[in-house]
N, C-alpha and C. Protein backbone atom coordinates (compact mmCIF):
# COMPACT_ATOMS: atom_id res chain seq x y z
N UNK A 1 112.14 226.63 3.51
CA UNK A 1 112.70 225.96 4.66
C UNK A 1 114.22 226.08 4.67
N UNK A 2 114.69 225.98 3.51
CA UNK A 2 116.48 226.24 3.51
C UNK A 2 116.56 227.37 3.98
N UNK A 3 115.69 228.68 3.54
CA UNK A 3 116.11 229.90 3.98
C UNK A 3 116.14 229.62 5.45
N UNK A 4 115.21 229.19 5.88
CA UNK A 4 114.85 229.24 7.20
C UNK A 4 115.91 228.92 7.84
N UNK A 5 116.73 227.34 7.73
CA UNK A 5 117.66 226.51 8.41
C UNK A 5 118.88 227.80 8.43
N UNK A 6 118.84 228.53 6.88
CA UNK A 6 120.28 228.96 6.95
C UNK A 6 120.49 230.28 8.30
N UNK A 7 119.16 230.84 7.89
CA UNK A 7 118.57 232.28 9.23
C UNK A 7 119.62 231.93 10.64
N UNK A 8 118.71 229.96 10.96
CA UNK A 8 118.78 229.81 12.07
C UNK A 8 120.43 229.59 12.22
N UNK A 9 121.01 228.89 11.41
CA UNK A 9 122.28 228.19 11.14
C UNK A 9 123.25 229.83 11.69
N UNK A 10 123.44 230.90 10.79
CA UNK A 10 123.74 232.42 10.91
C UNK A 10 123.71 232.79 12.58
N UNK A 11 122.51 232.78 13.11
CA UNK A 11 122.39 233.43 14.01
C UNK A 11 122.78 232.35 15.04
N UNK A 12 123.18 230.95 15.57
CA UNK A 12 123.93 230.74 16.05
C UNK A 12 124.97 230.30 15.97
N UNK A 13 126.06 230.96 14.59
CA UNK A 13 127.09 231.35 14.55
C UNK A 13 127.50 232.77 14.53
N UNK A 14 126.67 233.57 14.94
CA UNK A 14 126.66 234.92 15.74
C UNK A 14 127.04 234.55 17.37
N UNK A 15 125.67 233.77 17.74
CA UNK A 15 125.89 233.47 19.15
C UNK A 15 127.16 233.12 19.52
N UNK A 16 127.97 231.86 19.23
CA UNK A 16 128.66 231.56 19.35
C UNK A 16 129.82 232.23 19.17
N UNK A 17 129.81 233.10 18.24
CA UNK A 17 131.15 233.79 18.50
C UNK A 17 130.83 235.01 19.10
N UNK A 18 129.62 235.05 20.19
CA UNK A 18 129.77 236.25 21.23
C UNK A 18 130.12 235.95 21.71
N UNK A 19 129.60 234.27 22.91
CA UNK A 19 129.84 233.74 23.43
C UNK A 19 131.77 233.48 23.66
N UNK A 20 132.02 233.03 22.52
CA UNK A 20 133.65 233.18 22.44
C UNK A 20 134.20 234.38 22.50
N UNK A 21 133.72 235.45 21.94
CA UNK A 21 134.67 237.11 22.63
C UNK A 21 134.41 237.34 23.79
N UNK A 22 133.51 236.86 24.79
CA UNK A 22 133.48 237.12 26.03
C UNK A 22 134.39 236.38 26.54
N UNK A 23 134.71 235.13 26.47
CA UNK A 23 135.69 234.08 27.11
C UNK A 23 137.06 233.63 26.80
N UNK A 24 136.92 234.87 26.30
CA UNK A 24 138.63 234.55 24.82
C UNK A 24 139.67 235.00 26.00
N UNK A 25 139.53 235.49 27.54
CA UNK A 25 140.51 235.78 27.62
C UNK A 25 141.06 235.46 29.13
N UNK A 26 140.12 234.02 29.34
CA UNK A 26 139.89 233.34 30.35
C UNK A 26 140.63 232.21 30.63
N UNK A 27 141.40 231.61 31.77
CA UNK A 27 142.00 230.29 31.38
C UNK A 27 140.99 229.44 31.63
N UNK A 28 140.63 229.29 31.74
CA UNK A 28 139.36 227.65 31.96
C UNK A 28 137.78 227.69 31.64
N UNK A 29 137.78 226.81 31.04
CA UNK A 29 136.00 226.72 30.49
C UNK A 29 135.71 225.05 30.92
N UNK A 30 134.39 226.01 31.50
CA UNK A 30 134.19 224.63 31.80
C UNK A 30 132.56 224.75 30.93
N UNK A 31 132.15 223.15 29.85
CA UNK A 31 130.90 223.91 29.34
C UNK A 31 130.07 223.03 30.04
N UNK A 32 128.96 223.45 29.88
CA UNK A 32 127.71 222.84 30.63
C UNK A 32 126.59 222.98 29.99
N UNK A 33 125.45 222.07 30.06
CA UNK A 33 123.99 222.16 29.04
C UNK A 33 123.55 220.92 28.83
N UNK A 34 122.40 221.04 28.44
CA UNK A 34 121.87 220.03 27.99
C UNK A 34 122.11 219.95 26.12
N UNK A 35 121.58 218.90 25.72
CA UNK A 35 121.65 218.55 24.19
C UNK A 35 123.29 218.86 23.64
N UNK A 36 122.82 219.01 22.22
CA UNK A 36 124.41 219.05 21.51
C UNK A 36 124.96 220.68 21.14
N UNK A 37 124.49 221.39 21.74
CA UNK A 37 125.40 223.08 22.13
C UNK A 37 126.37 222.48 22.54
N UNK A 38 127.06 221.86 23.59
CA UNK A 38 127.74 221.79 24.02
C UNK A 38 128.90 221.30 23.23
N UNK A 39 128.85 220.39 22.05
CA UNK A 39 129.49 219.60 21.22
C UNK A 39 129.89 220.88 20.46
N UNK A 40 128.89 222.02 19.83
CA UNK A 40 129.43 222.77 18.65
C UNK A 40 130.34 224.02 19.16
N UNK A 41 129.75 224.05 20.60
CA UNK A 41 130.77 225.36 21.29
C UNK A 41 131.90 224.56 21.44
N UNK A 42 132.41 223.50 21.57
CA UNK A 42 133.64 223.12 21.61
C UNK A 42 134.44 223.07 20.52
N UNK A 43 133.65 222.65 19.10
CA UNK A 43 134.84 222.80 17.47
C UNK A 43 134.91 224.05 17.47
N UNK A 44 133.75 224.89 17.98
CA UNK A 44 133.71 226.78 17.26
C UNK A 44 135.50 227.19 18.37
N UNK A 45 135.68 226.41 19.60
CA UNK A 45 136.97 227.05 20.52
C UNK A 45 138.05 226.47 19.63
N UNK A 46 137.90 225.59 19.05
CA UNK A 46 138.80 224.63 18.42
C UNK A 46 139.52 224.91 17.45
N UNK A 47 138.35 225.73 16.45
CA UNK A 47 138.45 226.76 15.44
C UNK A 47 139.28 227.94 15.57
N UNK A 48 139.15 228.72 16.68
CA UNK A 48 139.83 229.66 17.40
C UNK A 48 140.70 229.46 18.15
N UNK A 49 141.42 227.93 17.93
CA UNK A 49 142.57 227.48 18.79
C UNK A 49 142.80 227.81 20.41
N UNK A 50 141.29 227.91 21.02
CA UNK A 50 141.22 227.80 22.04
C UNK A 50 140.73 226.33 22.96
N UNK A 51 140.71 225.54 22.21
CA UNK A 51 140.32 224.11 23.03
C UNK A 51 141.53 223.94 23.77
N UNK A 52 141.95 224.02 23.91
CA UNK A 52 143.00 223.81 25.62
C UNK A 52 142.64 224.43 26.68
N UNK A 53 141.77 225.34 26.39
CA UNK A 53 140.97 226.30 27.95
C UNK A 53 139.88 225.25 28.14
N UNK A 54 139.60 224.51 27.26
CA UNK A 54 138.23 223.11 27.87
C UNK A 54 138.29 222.72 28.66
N UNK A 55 138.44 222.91 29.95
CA UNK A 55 138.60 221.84 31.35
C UNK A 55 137.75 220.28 31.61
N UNK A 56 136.49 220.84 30.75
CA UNK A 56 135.27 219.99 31.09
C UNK A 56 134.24 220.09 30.51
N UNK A 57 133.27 219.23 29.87
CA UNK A 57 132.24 219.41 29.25
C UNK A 57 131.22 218.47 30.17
N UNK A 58 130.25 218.91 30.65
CA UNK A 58 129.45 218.19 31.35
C UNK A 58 127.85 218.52 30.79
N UNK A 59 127.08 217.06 31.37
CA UNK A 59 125.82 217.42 30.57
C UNK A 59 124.82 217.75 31.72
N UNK A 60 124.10 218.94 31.72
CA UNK A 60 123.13 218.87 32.75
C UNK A 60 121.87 219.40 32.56
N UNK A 61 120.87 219.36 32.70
CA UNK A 61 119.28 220.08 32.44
C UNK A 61 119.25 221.65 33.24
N UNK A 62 117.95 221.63 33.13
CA UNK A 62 117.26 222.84 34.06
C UNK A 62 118.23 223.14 35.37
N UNK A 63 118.90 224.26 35.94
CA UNK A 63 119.57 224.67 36.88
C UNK A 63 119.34 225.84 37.25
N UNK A 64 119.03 226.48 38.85
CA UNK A 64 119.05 227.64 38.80
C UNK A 64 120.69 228.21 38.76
N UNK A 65 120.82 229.46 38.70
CA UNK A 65 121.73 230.35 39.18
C UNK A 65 122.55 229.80 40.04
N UNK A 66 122.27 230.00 41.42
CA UNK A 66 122.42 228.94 42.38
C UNK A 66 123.18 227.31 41.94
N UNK A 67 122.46 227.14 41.65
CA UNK A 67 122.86 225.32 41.31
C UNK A 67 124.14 225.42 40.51
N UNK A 68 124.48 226.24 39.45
CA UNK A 68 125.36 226.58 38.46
C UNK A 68 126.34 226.61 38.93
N UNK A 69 126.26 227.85 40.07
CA UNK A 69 127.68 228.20 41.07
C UNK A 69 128.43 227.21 41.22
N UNK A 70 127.13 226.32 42.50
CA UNK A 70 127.81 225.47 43.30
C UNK A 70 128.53 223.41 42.47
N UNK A 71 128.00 223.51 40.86
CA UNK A 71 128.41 222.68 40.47
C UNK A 71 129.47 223.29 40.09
N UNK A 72 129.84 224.49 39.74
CA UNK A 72 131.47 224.87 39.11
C UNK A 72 132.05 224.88 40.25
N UNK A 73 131.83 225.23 41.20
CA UNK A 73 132.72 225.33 42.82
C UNK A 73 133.41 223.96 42.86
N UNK A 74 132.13 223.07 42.84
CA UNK A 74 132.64 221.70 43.27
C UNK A 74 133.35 220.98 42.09
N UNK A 75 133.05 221.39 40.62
CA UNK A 75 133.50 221.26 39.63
C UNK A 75 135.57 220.97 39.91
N UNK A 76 135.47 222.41 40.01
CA UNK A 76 136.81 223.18 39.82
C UNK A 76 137.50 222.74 41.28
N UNK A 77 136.53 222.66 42.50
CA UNK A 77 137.17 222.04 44.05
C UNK A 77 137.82 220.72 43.45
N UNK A 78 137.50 219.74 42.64
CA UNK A 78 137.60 218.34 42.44
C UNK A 78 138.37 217.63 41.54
N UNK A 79 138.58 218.48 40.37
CA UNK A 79 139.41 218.47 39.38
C UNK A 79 140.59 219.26 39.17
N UNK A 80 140.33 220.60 39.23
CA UNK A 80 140.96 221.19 38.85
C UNK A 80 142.33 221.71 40.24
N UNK A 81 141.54 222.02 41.67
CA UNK A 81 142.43 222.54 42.65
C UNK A 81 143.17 221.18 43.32
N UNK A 82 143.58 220.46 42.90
CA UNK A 82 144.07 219.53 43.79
C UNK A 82 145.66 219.79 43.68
């Protein structure tokens, strides 16, 4: 079972730092999800002295495509463009 945890532990600290070379060169993150991803993608930016691109961490379930857009639209319309 340790092996197991550590497998899983490895491979999403792979994820996560794909996730971060894709966005490393972005000004604003906004994160979104359900459960506690959302908590560890924020120390892993933190780590990489990127937590000042955090705009927002919000919690949300099941979303299509669609739905995603239009909560960052209104996200970023509400907070961020004023």
């Amino acid at each position: 079972e340790d092996m197991r945890d550590r497998r899983s532990e490895n491979q999403l600290n792979r994820y996560y730092d794909d996730v971060i070379a894709q966005i490393r060169d972005v000004e604003s993150v906004l994160i979104m999800g359900p459960g506690e991803a959302k908590g560890e993608l924020e120390k892993r930016l933190e780590g990489k002295k990127l937590r000042g691109r955090i705009v927002g961490i919000e919690t949300v379930d099941k979303m299509t495509d669609r739905q995603i857009a239009a909560k960052v639209r209104q996200y970023f319309r509400e907070n961020i463009g004023r």
